[in-house]
N, C-alpha and C. Protein backbone atom coordinates (compact mmCIF):
# COMPACT_ATOMS: atom_id res chain seq x y z
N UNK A 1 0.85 -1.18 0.00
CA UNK A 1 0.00 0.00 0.00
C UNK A 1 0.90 1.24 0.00
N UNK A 2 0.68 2.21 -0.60
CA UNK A 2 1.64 3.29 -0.57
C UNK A 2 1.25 4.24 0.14
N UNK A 3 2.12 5.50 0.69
CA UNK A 3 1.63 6.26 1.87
C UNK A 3 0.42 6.85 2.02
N UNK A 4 -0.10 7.51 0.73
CA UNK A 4 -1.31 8.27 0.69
C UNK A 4 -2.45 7.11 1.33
N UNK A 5 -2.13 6.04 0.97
CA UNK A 5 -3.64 5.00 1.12
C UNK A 5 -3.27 4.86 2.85
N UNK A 6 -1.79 4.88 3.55
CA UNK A 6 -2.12 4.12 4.72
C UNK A 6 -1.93 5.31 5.72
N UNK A 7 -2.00 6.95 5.19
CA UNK A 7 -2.29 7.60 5.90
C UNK A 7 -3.85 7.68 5.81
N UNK A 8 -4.75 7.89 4.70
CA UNK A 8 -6.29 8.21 4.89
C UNK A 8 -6.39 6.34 5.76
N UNK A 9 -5.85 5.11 5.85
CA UNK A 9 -6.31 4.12 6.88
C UNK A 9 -6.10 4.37 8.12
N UNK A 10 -4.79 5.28 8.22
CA UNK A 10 -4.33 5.90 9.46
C UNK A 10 -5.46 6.64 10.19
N UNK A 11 -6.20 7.28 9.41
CA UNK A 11 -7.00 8.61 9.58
C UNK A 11 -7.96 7.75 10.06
N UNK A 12 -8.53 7.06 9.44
CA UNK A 12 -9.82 6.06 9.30
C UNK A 12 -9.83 4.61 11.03
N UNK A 13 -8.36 4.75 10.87
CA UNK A 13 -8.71 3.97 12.02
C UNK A 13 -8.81 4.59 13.38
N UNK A 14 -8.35 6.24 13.50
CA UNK A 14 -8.48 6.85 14.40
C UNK A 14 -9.79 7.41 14.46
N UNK A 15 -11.25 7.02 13.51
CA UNK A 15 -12.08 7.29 13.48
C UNK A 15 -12.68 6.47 14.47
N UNK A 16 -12.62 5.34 13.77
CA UNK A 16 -12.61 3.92 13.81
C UNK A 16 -13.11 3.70 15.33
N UNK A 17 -11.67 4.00 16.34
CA UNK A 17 -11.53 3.41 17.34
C UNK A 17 -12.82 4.47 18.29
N UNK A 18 -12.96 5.49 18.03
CA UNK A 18 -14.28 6.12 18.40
C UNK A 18 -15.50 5.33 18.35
N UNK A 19 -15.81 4.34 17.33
CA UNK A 19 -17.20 3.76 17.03
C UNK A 19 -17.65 2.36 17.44
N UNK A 20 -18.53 2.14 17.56
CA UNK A 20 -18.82 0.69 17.40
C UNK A 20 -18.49 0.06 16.01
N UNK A 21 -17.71 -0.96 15.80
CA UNK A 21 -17.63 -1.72 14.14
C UNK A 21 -19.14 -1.94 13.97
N UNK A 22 -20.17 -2.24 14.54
CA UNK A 22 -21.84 -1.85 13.39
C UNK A 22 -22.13 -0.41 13.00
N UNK A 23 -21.54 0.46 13.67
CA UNK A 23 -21.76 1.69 13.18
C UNK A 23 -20.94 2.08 12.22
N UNK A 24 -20.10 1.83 11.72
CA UNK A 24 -18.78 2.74 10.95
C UNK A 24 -18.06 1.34 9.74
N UNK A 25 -18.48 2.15 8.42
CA UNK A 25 -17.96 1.06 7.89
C UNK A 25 -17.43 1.81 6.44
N UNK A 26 -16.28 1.23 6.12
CA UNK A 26 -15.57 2.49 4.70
C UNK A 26 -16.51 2.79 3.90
N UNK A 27 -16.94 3.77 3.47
CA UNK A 27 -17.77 4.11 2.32
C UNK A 27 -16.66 4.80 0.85
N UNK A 28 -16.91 4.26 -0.12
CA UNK A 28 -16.00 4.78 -1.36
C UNK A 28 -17.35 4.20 -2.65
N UNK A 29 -17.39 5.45 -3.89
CA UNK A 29 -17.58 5.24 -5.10
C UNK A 29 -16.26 5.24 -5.87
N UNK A 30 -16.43 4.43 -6.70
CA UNK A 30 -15.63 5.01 -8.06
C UNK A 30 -16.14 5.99 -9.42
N UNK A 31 -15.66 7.04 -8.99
CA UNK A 31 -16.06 8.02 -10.44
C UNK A 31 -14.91 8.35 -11.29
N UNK A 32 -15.32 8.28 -12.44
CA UNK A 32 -14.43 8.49 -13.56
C UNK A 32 -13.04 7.98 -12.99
N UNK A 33 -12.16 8.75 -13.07
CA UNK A 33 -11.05 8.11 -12.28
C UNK A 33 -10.12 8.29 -11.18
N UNK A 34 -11.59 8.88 -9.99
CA UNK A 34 -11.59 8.82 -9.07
C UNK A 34 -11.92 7.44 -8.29
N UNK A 35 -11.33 6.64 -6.85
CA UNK A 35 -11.43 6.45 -5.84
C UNK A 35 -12.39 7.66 -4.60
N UNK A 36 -13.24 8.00 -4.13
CA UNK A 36 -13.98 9.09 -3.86
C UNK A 36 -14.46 8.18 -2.28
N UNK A 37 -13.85 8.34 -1.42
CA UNK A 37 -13.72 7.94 -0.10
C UNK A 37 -14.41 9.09 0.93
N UNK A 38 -15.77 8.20 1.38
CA UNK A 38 -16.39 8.94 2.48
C UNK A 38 -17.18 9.03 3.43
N UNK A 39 -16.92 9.70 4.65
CA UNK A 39 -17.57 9.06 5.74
C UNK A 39 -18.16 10.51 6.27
N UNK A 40 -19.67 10.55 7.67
CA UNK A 40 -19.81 11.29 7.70
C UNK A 40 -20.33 10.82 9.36
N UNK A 41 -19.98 11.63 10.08
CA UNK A 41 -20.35 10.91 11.85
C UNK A 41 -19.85 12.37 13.01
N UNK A 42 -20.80 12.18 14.05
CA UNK A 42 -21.14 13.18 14.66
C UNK A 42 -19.79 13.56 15.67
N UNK A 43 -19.40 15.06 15.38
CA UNK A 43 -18.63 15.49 15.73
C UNK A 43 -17.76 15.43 17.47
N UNK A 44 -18.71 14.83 18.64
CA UNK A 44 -18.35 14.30 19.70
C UNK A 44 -17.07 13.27 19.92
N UNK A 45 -17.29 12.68 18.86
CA UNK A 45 -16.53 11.24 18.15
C UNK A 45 -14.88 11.75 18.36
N UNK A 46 -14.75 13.03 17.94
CA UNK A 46 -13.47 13.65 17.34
C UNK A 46 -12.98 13.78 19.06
N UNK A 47 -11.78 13.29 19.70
CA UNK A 47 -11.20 14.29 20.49
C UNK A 47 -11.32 15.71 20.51
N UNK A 48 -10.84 16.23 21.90
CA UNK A 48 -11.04 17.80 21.99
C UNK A 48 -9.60 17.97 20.98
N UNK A 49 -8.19 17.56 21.14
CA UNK A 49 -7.22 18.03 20.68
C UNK A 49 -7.68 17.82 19.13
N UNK A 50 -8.17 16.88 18.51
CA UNK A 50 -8.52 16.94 17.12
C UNK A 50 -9.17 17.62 16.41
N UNK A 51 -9.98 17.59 17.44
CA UNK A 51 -11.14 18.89 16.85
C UNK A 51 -10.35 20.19 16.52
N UNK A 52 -9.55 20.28 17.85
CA UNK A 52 -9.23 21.91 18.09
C UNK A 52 -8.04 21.95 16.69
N UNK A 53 -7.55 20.91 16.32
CA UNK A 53 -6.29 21.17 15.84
C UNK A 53 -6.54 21.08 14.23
N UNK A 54 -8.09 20.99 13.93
CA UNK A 54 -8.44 21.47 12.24
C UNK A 54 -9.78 22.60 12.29
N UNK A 55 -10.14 22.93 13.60
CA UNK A 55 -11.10 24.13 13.97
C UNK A 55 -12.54 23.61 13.73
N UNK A 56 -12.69 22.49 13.98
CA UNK A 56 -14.12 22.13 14.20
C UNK A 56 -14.69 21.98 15.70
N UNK A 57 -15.78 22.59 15.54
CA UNK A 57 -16.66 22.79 17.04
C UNK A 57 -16.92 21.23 17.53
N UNK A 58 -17.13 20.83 18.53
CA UNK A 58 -17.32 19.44 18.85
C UNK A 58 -18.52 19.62 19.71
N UNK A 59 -20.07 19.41 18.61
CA UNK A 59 -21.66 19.47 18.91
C UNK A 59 -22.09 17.65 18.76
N UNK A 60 -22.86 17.58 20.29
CA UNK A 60 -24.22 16.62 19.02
C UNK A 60 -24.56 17.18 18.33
N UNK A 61 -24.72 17.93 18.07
CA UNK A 61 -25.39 18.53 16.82
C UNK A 61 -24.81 18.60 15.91
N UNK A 62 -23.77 18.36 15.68
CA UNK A 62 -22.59 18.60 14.53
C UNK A 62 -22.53 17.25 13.79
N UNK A 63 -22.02 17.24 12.74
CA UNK A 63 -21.33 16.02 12.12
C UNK A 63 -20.05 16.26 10.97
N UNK A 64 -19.37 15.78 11.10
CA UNK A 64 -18.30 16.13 9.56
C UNK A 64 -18.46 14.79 8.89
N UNK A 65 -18.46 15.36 7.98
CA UNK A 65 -18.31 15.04 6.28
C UNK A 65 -16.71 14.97 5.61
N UNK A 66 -16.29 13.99 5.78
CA UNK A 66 -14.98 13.88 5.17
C UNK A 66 -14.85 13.01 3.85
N UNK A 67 -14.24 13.92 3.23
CA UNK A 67 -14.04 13.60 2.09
C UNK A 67 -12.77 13.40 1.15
N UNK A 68 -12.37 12.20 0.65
CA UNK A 68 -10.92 12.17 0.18
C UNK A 68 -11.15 11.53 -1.11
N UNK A 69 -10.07 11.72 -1.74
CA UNK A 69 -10.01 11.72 -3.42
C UNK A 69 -9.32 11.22 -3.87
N UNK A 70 -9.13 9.79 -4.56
CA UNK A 70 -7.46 9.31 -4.44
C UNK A 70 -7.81 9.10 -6.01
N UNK A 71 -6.51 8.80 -6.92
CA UNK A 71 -6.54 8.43 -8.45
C UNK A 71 -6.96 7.09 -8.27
N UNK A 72 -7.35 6.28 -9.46
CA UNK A 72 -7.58 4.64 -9.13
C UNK A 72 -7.11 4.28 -9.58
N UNK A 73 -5.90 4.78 -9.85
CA UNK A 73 -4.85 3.79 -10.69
C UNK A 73 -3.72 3.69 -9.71
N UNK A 74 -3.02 5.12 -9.03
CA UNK A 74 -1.80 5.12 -8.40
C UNK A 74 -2.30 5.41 -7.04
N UNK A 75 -3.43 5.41 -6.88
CA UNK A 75 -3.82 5.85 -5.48
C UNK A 75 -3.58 7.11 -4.83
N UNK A 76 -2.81 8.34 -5.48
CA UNK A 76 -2.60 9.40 -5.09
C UNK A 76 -3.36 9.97 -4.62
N UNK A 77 -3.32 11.10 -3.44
CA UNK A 77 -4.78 12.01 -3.15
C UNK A 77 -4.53 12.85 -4.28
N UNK A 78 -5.74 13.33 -4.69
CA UNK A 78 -5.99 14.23 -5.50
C UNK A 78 -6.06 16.00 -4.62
N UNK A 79 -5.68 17.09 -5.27
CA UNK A 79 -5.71 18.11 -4.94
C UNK A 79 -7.42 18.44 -6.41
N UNK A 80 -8.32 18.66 -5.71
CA UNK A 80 -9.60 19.03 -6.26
C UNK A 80 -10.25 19.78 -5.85
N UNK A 81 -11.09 20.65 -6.18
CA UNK A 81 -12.41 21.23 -5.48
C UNK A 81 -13.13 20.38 -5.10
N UNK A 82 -14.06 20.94 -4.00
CA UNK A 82 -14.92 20.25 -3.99
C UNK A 82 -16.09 20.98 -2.87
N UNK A 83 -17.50 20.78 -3.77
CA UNK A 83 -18.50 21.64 -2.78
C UNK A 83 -19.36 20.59 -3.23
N UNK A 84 -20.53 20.74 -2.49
CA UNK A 84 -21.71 20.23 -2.13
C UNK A 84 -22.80 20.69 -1.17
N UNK A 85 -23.76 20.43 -1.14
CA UNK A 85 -25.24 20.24 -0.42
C UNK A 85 -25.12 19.03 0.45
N UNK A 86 -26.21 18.89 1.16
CA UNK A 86 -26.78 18.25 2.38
C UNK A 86 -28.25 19.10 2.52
N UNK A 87 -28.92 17.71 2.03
CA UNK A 87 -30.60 17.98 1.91
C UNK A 87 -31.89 16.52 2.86
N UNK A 88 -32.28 17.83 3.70
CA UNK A 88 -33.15 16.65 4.12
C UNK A 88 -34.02 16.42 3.27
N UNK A 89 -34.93 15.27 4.13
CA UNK A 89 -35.84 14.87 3.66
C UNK A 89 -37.18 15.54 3.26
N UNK A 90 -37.39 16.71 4.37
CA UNK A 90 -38.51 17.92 3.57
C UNK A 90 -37.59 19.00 2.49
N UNK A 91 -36.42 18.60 2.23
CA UNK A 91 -36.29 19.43 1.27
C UNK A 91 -35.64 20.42 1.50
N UNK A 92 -35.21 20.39 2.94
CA UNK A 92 -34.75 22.14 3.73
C UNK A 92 -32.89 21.52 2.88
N UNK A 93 -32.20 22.44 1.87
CA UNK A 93 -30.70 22.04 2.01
C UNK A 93 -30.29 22.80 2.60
N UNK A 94 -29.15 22.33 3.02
CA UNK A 94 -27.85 23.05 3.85
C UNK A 94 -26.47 22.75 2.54
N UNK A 95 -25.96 23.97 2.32
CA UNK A 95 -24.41 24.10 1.69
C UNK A 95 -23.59 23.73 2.68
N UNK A 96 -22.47 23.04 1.96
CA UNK A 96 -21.28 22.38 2.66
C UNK A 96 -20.08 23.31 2.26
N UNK A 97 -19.47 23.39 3.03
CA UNK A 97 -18.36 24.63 2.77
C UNK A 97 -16.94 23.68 3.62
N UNK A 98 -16.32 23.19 2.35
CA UNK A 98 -15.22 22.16 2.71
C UNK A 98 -13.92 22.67 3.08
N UNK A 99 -13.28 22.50 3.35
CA UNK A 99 -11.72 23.07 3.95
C UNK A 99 -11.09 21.70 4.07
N UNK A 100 -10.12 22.06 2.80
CA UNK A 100 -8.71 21.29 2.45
C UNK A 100 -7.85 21.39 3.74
N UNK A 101 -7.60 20.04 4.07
CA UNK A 101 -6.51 19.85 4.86
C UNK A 101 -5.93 18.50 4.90
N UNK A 102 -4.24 19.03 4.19
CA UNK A 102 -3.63 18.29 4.08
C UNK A 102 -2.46 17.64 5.45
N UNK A 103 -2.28 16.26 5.45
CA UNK A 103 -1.64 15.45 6.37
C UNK A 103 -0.68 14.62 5.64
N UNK A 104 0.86 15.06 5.44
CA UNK A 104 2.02 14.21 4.72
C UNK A 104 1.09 14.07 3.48
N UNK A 105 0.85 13.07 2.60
CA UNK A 105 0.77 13.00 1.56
C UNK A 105 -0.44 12.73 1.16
N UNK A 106 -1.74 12.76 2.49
CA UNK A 106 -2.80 12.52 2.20
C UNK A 106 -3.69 14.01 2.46
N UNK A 107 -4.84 13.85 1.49
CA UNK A 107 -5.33 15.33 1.27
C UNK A 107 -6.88 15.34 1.98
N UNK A 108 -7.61 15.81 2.79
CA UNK A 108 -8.87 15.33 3.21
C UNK A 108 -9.63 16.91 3.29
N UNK A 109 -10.91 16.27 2.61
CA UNK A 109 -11.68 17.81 2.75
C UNK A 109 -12.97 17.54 3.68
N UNK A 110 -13.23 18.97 4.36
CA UNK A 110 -13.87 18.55 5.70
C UNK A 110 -15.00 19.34 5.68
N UNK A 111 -16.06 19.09 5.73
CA UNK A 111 -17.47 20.06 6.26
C UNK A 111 -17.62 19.91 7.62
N UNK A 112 -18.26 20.85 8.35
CA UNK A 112 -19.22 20.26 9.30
C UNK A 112 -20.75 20.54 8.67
N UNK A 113 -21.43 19.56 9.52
CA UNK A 113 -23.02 20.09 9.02
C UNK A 113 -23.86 20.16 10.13
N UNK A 114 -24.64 20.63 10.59
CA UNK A 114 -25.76 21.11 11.72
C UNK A 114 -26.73 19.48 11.50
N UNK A 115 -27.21 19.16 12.20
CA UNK A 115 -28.60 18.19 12.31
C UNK A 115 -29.62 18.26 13.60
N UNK A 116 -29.92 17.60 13.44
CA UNK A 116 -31.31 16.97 14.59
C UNK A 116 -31.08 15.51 14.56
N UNK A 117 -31.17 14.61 15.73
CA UNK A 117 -31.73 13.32 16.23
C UNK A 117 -32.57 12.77 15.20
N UNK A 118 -31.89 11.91 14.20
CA UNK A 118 -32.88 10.96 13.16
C UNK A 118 -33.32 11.97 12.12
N UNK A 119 -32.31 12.55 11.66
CA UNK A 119 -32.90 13.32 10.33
C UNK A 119 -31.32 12.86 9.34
N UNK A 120 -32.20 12.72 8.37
CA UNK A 120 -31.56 11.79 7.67
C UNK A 120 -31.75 12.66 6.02
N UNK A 121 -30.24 12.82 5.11
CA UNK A 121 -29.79 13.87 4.18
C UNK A 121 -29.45 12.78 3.21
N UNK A 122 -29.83 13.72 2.16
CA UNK A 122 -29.37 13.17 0.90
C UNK A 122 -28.14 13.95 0.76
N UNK A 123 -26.64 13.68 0.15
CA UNK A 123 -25.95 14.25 -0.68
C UNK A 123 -25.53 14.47 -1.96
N UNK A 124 -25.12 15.51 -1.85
CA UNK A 124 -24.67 15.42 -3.78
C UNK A 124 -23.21 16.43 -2.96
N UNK A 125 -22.37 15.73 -3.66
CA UNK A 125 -21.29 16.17 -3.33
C UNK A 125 -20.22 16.65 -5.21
N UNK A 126 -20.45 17.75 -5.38
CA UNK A 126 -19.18 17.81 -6.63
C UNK A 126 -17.87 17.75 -6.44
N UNK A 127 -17.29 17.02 -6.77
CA UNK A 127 -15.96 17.15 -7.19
C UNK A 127 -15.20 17.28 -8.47
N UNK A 128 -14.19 18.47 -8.98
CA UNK A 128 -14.05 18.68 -10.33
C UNK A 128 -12.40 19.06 -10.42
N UNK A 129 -11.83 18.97 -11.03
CA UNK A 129 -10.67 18.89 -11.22
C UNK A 129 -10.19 19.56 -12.73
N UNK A 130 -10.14 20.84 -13.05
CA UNK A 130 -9.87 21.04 -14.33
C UNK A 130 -11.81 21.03 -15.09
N UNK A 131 -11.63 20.18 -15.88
CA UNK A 131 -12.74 19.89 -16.74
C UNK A 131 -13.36 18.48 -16.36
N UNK A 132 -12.92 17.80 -15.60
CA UNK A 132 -13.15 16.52 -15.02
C UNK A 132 -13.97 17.16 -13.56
N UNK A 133 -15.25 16.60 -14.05
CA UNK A 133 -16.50 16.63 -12.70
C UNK A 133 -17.15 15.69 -12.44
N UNK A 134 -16.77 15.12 -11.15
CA UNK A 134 -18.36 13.71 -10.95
C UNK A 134 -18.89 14.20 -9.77
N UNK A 135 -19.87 13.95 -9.52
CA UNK A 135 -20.96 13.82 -8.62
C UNK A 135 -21.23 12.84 -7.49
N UNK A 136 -20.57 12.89 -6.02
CA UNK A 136 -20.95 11.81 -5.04
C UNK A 136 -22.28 11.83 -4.72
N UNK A 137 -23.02 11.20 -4.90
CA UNK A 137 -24.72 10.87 -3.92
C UNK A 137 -24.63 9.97 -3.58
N UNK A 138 -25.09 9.93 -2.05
CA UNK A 138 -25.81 9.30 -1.27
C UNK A 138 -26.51 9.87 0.37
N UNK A 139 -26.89 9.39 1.07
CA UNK A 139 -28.12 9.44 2.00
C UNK A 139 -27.34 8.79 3.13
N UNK A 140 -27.67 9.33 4.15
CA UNK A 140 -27.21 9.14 5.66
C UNK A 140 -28.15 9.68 7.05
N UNK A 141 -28.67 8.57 7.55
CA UNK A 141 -29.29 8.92 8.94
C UNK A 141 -28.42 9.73 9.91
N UNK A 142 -28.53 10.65 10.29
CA UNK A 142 -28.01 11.07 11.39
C UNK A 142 -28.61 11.10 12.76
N UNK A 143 -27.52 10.70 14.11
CA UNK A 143 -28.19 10.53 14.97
C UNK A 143 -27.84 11.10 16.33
N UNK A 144 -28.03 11.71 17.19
CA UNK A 144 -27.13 12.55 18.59
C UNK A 144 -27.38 11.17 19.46
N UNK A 145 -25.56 11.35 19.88
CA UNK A 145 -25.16 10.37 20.47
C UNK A 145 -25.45 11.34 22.30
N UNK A 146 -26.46 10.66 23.15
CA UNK A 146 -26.56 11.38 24.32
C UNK A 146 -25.65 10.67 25.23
């Protein structure tokens, strides 16, 4: 495995050790020729020093959205844009406003997003690179851990 892949496992298992294994499990599409790696879980999860040390608030109410981008051929992180939405289910969206932050050779982009107890979002996440654009969707329950 080369560094970029076993720092975002690095990353992933320090998620990891926060969760129950039924709760937390890798999520990745393949688009075009992207690898498109992503997870999204309520901000409590994060240590205080972690939190503090990429400037995310640490709410139940919170959740981040992480998002990483690797090639699927060499596994590199990709340096990309990337914005998106977060839409409930009546329709109310919320914009995601991501912040690049890079770790040695792996690149991870971060939202937080606001929720409620059992409200559950569709995403559409863009990612575009030049003239190269795909589209992440999918849907996630969110839940406050009391």
């Amino acid at each position: 495995m080369n560094k970029i892949k076993l720092s975002y496992m690095a990353f992933i298992a320090l998620v990891m050790s926060c969760f129950s294994f039924s709760a937390f499990a890798e999520q990745k599409q393949t688009l075009g020729e992207w690898d498109v790696h992503y997870i999204v879980f309520s901000t409590p999860f994060l240590t205080p020093e972690v939190a503090a040390s990429y400037g995310i608030v640490r709410s139940k109410f919170n959740a981040l959205v992480n998002i990483s981008v690797l090639d699927k051929t060499s596994g590199e992180a990709q340096r990309v844009d990337v914005s998106g939405t977060a839409k409930n289910l009546l329709g109310n969206s919320r914009k995601l406003t991501f912040k690049k932050v890079e770790d040695g050779d792996a690149i991870y982009y971060l939202a937080v997003l606001p929720f409620r107890d059992q409200e559950t979002f569709r995403f559409e996440i863009d990612v575009q690179k030049g003239s190269n654009k795909q589209t992440l969707k999918f849907q996630q329950k969110m839940y406050v851990d009391e």
